[in-house]
Protein backbone atom coordinates (compact mmCIF):
# COMPACT_ATOMS: atom_id res chain seq x y z
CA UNK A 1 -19.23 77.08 -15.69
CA UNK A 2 -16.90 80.18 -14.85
CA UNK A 3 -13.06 79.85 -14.99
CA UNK A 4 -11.11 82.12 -13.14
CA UNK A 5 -8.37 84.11 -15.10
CA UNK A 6 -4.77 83.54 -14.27
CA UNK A 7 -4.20 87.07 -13.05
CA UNK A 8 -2.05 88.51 -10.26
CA UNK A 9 -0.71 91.79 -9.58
CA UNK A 10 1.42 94.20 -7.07
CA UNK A 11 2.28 97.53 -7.44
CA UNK A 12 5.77 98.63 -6.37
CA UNK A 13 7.14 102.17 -6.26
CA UNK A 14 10.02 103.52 -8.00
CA UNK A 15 11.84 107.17 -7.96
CA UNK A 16 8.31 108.37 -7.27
CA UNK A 17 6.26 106.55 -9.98
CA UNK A 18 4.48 103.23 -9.03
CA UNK A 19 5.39 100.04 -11.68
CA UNK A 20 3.03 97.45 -11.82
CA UNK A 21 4.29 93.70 -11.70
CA UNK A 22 1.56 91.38 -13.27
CA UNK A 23 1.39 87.78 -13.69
CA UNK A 24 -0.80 86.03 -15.92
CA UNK A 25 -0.15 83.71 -19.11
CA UNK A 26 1.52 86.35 -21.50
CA UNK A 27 4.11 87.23 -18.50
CA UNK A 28 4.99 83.33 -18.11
CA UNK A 29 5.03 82.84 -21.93
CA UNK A 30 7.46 86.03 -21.90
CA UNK A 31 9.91 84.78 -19.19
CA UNK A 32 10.17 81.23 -20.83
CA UNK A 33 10.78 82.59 -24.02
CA UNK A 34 13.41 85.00 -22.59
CA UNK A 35 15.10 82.26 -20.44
CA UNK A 36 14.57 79.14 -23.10
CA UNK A 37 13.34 77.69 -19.37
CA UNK A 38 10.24 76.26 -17.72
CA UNK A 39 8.89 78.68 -15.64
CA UNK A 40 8.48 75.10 -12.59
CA UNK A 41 12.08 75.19 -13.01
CA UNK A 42 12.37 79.22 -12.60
CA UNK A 43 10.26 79.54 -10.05
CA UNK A 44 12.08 76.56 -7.96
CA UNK A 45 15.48 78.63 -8.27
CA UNK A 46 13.57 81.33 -6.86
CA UNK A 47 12.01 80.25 -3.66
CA UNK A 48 15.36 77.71 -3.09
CA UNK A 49 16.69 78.70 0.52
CA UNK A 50 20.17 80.12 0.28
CA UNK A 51 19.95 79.85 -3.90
CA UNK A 52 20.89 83.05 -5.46
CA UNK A 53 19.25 83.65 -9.21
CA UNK A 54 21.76 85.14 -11.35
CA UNK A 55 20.62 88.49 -12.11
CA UNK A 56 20.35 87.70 -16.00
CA UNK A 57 17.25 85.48 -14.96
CA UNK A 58 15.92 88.09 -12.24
CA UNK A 59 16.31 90.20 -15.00
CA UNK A 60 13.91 88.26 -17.42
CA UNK A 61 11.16 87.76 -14.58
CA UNK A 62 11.15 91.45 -13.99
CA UNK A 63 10.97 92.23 -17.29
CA UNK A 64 8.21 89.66 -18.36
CA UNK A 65 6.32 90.82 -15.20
CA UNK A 66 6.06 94.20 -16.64
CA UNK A 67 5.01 93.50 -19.95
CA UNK A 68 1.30 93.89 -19.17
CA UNK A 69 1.84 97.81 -17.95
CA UNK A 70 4.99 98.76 -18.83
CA UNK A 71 5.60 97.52 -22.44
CA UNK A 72 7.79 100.42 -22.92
CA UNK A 73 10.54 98.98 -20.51
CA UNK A 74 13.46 97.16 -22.15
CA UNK A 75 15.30 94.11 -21.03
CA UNK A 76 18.51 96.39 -21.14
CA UNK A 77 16.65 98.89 -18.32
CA UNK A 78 15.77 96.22 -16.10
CA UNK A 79 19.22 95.75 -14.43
CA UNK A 80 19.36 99.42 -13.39
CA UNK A 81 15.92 98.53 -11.57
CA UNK A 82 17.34 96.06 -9.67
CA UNK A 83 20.32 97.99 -9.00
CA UNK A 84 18.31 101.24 -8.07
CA UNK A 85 16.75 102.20 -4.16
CA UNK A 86 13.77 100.27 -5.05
CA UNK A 87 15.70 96.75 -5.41
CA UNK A 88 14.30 95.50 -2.33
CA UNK A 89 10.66 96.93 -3.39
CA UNK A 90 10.67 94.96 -6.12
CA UNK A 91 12.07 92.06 -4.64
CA UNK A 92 9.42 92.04 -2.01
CA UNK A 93 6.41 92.91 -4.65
CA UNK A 94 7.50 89.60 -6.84
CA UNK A 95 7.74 87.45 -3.58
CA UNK A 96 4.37 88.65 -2.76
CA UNK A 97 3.30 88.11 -6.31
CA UNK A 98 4.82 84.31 -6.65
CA UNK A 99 3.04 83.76 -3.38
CA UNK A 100 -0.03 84.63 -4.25
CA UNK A 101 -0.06 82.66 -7.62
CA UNK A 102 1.62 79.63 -6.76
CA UNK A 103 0.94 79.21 -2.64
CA UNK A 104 2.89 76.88 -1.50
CA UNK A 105 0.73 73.54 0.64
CA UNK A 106 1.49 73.55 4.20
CA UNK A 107 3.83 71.30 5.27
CA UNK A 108 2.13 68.14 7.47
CA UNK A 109 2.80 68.12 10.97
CA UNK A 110 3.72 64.68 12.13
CA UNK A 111 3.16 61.89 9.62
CA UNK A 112 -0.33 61.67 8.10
CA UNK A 113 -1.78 58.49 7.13
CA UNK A 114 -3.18 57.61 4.06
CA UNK A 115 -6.93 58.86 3.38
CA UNK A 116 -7.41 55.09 1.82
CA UNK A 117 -4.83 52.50 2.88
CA UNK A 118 -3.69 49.86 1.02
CA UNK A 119 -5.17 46.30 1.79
CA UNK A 120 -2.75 43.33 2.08
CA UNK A 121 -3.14 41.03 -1.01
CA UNK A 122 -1.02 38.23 -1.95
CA UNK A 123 -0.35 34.77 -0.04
CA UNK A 124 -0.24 35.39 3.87
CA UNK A 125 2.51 34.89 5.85
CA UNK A 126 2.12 30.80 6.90
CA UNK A 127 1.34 30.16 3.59
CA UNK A 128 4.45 31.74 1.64
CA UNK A 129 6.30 30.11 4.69
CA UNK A 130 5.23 26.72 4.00
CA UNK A 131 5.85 27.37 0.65
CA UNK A 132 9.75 28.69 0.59
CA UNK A 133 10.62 25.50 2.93
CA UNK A 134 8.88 22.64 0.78
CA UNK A 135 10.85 24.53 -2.37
């Protein structure tokens, strides 16, 4: 039996060098370390609608996302990332990257029923009728 690794990367340039985001178990371990957070919880404040992430925690993702190539990058340089011409770069290159490692379902159109629906147990109607007047 073959496992697949927990491994997803994007490359994103940045004042002519390219910085490699990567997400795999050492980059999660990283951010919840950095943010004393789950990483369901982190990524939930990410993809919100109309949520904005405080840019201590964007700061953490970034930086645990570049652990795997960029070791050499602080916590403390991160901000100035964000903050630089390639803010939106990286912004799109970890949407991209939380999108490709947790998809999200489809949403279903119209109300699906149940593969296997319930069966009725219990008394039937006449009978739990008959029963609540004779009480």
């Amino acid at each position: 039996m073959t496992i697949a690794i927990f491994y997803h990367e994007v490359a994103v340039a940045y004042e002519g060098e390219t910085l490699r985001l990567a997400l795999d178990f050492l980059a999660l371990d990283a951010i919840e370390s950095a943010t004393d957070r789950s990483f369901d919880g982190i990524l939930r404040e990410l993809t919100t609608p109309n949520v904005e992430p405080t840019t201590s925690l964007l700061s953490k993702v970034v930086w645990g996302l570049l652990r795997q190539h960029h070791p050499d990058i602080t916590l403390d340089q991160v901000p100035t990332l964000l903050y630089s011409d390639a803010s939106t770069a990286i912004g799109i290159g970890m949407g991209k990257l939380l999108e490709t490692a947790f998809p999200r379902a489809e949403p279903a159109k119209g109300k699906a029923k149940p593969a296997n629906p319930r069966k009725p147990r219990g008394a039937s109607k006449s009978s739990s009728s008959r029963g609540a007047a004779s009480a």
